[in-house]
N, C-alpha and C. Protein backbone atom coordinates (compact mmCIF):
# COMPACT_ATOMS: atom_id res chain seq x y z
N UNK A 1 -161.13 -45.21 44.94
CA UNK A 1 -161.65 -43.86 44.79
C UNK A 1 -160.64 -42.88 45.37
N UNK A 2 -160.32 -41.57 44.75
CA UNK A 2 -159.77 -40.84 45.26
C UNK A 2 -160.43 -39.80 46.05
N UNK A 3 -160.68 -40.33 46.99
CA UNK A 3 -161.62 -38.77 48.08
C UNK A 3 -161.11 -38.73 48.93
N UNK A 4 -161.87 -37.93 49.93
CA UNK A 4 -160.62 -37.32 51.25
C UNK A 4 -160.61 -39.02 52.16
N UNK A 5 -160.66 -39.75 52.15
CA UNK A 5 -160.50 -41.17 53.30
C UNK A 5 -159.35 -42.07 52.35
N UNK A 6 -158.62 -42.53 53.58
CA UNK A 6 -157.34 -43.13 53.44
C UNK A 6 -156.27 -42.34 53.08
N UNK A 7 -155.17 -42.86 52.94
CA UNK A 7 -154.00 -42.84 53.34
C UNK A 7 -153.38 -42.35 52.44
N UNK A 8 -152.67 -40.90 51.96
CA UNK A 8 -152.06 -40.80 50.60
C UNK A 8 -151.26 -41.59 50.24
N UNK A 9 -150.92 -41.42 48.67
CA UNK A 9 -151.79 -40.12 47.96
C UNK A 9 -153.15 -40.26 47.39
N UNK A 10 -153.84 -41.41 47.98
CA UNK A 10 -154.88 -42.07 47.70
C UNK A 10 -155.75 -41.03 47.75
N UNK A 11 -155.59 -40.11 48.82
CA UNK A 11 -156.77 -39.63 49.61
C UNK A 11 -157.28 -38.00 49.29
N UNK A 12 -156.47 -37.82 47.49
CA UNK A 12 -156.51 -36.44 46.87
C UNK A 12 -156.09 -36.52 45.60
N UNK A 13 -156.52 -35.53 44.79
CA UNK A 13 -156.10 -35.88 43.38
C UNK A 13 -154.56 -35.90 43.11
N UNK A 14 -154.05 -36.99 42.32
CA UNK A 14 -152.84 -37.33 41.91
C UNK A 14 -151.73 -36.24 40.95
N UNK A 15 -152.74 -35.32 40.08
CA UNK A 15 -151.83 -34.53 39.74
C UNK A 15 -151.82 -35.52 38.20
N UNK A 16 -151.19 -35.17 37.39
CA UNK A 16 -150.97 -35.65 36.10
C UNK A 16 -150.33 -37.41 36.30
N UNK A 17 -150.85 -37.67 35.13
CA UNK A 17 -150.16 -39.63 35.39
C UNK A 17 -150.91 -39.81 33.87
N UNK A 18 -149.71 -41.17 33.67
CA UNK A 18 -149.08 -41.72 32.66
C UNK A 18 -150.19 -43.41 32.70
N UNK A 19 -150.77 -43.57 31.59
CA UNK A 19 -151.23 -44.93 31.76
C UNK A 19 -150.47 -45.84 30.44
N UNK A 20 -149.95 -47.17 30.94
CA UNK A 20 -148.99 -47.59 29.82
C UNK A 20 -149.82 -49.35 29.85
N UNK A 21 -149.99 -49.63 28.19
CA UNK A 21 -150.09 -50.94 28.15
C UNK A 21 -149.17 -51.79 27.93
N UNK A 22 -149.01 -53.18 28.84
CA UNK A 22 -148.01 -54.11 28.51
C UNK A 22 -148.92 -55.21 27.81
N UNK A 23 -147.94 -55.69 26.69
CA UNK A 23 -148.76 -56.70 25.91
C UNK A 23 -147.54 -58.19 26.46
N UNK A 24 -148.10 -59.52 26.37
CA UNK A 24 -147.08 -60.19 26.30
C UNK A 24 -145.88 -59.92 25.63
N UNK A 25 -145.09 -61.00 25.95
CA UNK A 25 -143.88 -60.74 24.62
C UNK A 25 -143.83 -61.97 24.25
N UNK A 26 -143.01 -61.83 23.53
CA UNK A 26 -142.24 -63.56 22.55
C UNK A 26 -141.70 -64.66 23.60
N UNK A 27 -141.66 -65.85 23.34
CA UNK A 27 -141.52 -66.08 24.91
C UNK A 27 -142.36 -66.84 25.13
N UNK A 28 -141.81 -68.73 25.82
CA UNK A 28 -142.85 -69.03 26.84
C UNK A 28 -142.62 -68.54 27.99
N UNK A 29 -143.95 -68.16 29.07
CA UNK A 29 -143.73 -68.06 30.47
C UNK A 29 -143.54 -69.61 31.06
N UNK A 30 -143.49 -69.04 32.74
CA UNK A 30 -143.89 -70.84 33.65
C UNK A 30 -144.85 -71.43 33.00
N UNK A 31 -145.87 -70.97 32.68
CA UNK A 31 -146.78 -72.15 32.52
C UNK A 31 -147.42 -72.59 31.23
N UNK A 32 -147.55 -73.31 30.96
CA UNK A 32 -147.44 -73.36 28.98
C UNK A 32 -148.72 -74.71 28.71
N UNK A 33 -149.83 -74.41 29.50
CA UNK A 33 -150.77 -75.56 29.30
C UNK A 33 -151.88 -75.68 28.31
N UNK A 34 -151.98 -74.35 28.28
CA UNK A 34 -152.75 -74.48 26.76
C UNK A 34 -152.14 -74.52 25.58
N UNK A 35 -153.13 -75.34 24.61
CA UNK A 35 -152.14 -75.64 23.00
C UNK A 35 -151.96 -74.32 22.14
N UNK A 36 -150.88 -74.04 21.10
CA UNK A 36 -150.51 -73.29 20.76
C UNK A 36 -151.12 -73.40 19.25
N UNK A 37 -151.95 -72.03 18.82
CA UNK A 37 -152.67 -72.89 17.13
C UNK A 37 -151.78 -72.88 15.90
N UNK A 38 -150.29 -72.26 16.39
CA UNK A 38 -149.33 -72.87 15.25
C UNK A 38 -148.08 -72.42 15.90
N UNK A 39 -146.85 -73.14 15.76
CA UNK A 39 -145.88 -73.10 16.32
C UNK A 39 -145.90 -73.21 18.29
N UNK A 40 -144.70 -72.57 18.43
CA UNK A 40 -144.83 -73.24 20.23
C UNK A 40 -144.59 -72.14 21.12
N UNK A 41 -144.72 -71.00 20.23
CA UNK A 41 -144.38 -69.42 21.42
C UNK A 41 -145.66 -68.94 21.76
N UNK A 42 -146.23 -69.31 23.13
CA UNK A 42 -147.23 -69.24 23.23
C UNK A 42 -147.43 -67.48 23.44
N UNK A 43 -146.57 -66.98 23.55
CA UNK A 43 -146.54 -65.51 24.01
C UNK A 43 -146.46 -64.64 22.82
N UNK A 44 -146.14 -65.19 21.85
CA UNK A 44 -146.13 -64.06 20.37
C UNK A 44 -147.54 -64.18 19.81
N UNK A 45 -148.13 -65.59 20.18
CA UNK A 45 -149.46 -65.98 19.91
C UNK A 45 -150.46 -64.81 20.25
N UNK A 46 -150.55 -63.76 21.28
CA UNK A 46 -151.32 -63.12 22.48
C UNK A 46 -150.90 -61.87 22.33
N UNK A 47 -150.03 -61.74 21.81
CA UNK A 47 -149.30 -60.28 22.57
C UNK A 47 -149.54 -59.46 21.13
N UNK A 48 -150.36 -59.76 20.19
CA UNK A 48 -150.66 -58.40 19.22
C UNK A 48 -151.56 -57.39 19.95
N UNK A 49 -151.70 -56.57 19.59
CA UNK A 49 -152.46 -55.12 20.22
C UNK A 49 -152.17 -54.23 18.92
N UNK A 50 -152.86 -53.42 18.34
CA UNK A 50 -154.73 -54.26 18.28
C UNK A 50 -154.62 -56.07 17.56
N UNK A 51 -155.85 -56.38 18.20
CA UNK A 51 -155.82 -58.10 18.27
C UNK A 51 -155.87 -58.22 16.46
N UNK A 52 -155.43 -59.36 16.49
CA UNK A 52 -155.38 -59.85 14.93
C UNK A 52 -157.02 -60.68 14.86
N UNK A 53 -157.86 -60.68 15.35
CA UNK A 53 -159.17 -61.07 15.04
C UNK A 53 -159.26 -62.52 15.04
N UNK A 54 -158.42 -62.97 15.76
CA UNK A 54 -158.24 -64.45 16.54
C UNK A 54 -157.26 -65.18 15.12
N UNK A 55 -156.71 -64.86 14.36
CA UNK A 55 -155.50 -65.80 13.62
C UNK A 55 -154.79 -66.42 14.38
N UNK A 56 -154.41 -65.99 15.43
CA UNK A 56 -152.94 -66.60 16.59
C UNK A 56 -153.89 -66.71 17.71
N UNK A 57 -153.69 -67.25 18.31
CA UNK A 57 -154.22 -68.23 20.13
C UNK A 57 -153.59 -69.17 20.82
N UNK A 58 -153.79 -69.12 21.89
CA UNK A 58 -153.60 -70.34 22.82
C UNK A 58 -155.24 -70.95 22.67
N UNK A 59 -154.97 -72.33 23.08
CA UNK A 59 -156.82 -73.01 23.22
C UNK A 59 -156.31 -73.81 24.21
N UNK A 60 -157.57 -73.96 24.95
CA UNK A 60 -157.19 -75.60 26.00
C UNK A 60 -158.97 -76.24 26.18
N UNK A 61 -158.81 -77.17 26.66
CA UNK A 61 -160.62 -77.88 26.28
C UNK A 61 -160.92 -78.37 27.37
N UNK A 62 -159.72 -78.79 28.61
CA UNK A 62 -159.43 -79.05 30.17
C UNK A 62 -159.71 -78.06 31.74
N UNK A 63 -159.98 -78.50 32.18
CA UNK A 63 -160.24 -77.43 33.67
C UNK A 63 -158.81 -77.56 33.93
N UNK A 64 -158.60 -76.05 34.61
CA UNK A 64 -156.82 -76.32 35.51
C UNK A 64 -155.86 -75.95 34.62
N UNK A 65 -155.94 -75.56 33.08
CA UNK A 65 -154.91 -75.76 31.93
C UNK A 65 -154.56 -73.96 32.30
N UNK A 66 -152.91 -73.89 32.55
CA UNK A 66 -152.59 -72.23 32.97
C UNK A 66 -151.63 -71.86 31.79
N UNK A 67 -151.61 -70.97 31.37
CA UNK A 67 -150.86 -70.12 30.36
C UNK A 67 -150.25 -69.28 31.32
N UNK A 68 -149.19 -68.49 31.66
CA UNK A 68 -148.32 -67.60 31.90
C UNK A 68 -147.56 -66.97 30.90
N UNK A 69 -147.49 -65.42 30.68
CA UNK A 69 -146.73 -64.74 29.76
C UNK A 69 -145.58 -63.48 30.75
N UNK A 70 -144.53 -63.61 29.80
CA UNK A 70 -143.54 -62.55 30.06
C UNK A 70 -144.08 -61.04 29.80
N UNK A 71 -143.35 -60.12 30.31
CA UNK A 71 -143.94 -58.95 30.30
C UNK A 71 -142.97 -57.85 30.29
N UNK A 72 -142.36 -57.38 29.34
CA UNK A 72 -141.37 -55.77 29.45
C UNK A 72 -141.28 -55.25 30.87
N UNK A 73 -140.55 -54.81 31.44
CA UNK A 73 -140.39 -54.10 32.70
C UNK A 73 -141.20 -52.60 32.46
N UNK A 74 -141.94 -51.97 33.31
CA UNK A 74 -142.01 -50.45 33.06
C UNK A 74 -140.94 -49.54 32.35
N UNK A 75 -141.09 -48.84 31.47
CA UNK A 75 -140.13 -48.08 31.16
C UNK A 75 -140.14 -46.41 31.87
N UNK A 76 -140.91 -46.23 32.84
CA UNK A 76 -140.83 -44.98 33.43
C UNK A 76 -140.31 -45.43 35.40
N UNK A 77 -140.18 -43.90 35.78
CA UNK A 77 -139.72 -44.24 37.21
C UNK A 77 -140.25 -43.72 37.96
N UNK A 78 -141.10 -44.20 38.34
CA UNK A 78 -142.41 -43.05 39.00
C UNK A 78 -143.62 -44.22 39.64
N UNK A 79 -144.10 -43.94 40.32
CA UNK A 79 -145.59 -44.39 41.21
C UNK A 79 -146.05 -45.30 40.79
N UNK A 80 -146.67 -45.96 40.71
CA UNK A 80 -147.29 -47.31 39.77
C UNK A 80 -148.78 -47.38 40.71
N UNK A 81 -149.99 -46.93 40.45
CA UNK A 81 -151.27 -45.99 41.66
C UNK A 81 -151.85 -47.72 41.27
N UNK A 82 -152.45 -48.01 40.04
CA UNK A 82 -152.99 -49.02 39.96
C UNK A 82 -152.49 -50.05 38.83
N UNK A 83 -152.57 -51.35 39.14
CA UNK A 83 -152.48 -52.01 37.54
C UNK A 83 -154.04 -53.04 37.14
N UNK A 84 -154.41 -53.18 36.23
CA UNK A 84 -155.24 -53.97 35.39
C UNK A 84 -155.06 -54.69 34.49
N UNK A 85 -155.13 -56.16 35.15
CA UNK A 85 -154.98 -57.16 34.03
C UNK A 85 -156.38 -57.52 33.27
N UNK A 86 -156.35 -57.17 31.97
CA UNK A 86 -157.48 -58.03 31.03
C UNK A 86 -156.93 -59.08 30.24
N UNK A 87 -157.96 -59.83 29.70
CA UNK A 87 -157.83 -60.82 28.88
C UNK A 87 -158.66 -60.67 28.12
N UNK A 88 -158.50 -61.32 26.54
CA UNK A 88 -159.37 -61.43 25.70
C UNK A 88 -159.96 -63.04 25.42
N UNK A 89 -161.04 -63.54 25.75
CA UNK A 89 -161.44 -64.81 25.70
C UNK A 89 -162.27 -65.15 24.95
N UNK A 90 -162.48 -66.37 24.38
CA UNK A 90 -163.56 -66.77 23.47
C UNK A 90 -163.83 -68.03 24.03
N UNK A 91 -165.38 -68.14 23.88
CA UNK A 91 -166.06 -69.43 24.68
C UNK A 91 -166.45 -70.30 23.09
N UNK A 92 -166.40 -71.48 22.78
CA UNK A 92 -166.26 -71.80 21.22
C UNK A 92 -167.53 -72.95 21.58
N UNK A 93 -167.79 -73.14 22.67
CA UNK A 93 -169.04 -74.30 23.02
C UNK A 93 -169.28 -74.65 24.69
N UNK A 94 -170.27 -75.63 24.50
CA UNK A 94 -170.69 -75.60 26.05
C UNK A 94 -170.49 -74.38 27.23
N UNK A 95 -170.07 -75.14 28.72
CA UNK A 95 -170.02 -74.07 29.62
C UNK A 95 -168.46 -74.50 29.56
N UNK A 96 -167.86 -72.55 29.93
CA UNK A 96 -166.71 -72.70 30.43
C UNK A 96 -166.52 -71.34 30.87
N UNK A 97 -164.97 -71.02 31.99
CA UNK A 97 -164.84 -70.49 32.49
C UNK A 97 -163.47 -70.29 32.83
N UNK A 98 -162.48 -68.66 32.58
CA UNK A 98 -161.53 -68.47 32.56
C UNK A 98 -161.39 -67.33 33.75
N UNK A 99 -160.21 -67.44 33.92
CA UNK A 99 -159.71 -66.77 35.39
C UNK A 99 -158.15 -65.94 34.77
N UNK A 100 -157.97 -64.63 35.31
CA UNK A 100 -156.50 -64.58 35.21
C UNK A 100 -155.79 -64.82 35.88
N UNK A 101 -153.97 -65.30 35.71
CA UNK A 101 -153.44 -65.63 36.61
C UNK A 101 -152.34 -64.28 37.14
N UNK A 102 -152.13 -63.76 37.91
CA UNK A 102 -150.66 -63.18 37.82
C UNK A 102 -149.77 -63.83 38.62
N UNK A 103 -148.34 -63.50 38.26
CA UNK A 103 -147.36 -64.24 38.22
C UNK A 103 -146.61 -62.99 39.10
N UNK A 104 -146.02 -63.23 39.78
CA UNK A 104 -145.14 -62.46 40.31
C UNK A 104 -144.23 -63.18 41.44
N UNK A 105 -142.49 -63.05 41.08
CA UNK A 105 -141.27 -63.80 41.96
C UNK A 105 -141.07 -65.35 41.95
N UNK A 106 -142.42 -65.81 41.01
CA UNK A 106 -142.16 -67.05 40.76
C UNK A 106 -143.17 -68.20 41.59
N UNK A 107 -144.47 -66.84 41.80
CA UNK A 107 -145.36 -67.43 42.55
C UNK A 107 -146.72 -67.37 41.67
N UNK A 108 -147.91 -68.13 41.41
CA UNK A 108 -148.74 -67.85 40.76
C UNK A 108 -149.81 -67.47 41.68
C-alpha cells in the first residue's frame, strides 16, 4: 500500500510509472521437467500473449516436475516498485497443484 507508513518512496504517491509484460522467450531455461506437446523449446511453447487457447504447452503428470523460462531484460532505466509473476494452468483430472518458481543468479 502506498500510505503515509514506511520507508520511501513507498510511503507517498509514486508520480507516473510504466507497467511492462515479460512473456517467456524461445529457449530452454534450467529446468526442463515437464513434457513439451510438440518439439523441445519449452519456452516458445508459453510465451504467446494473448494465449493461443492451449495449442502449445508444457504438461507433466508427476509431483516435483519444474519448468524454468528465460526472460528479456527490462528495456527501461528506472525503479522497478513491484513485479508479478502469473501463470496460466490447466488441471485436466484428479487433484493437483502448481506453484511458481522464480529463478534468479542461478538459484531457484
Amino acid at each position: 500500500m502506498l500510505d503515509s507508513s514506511g520507508s520511501a518512496p513507498l510511503n507517498d504517491f509514486i508520480g507516473d510509472a510504466t507497467v511492462s509484460c515479460l512473456t517467456p522467450q524461445t529457449g530452454n531455461g534450467a529446468n526442463t521437467g515437464l513434457t513439451t506437446s510438440t518439439g523441445s523449446d519449452h519456452g516458445a511453447l508459453v510465451g504467446d500473449f494473448p494465449h493461443d487457447t492451449d495449442t502449445t504447452y508444457n504438461v507433466g503428470s508427476s509431483a516435483g516436475l519444474k519448468d524454468t523460462y528465460n526472460f528479456t531484460n527490462l528495456s527501461i532505466n528506472k525503479a522497478v516498485f513491484a513485479v508479478q509473476a502469473t501463470a496460466r494452468v490447466r488441471k485436466t483430472a484428479g487433484t493437483a497443484t502448481a506453484a511458481i518458481v522464480a529463478r534468479l543468479g542461478g538459484t531457484d
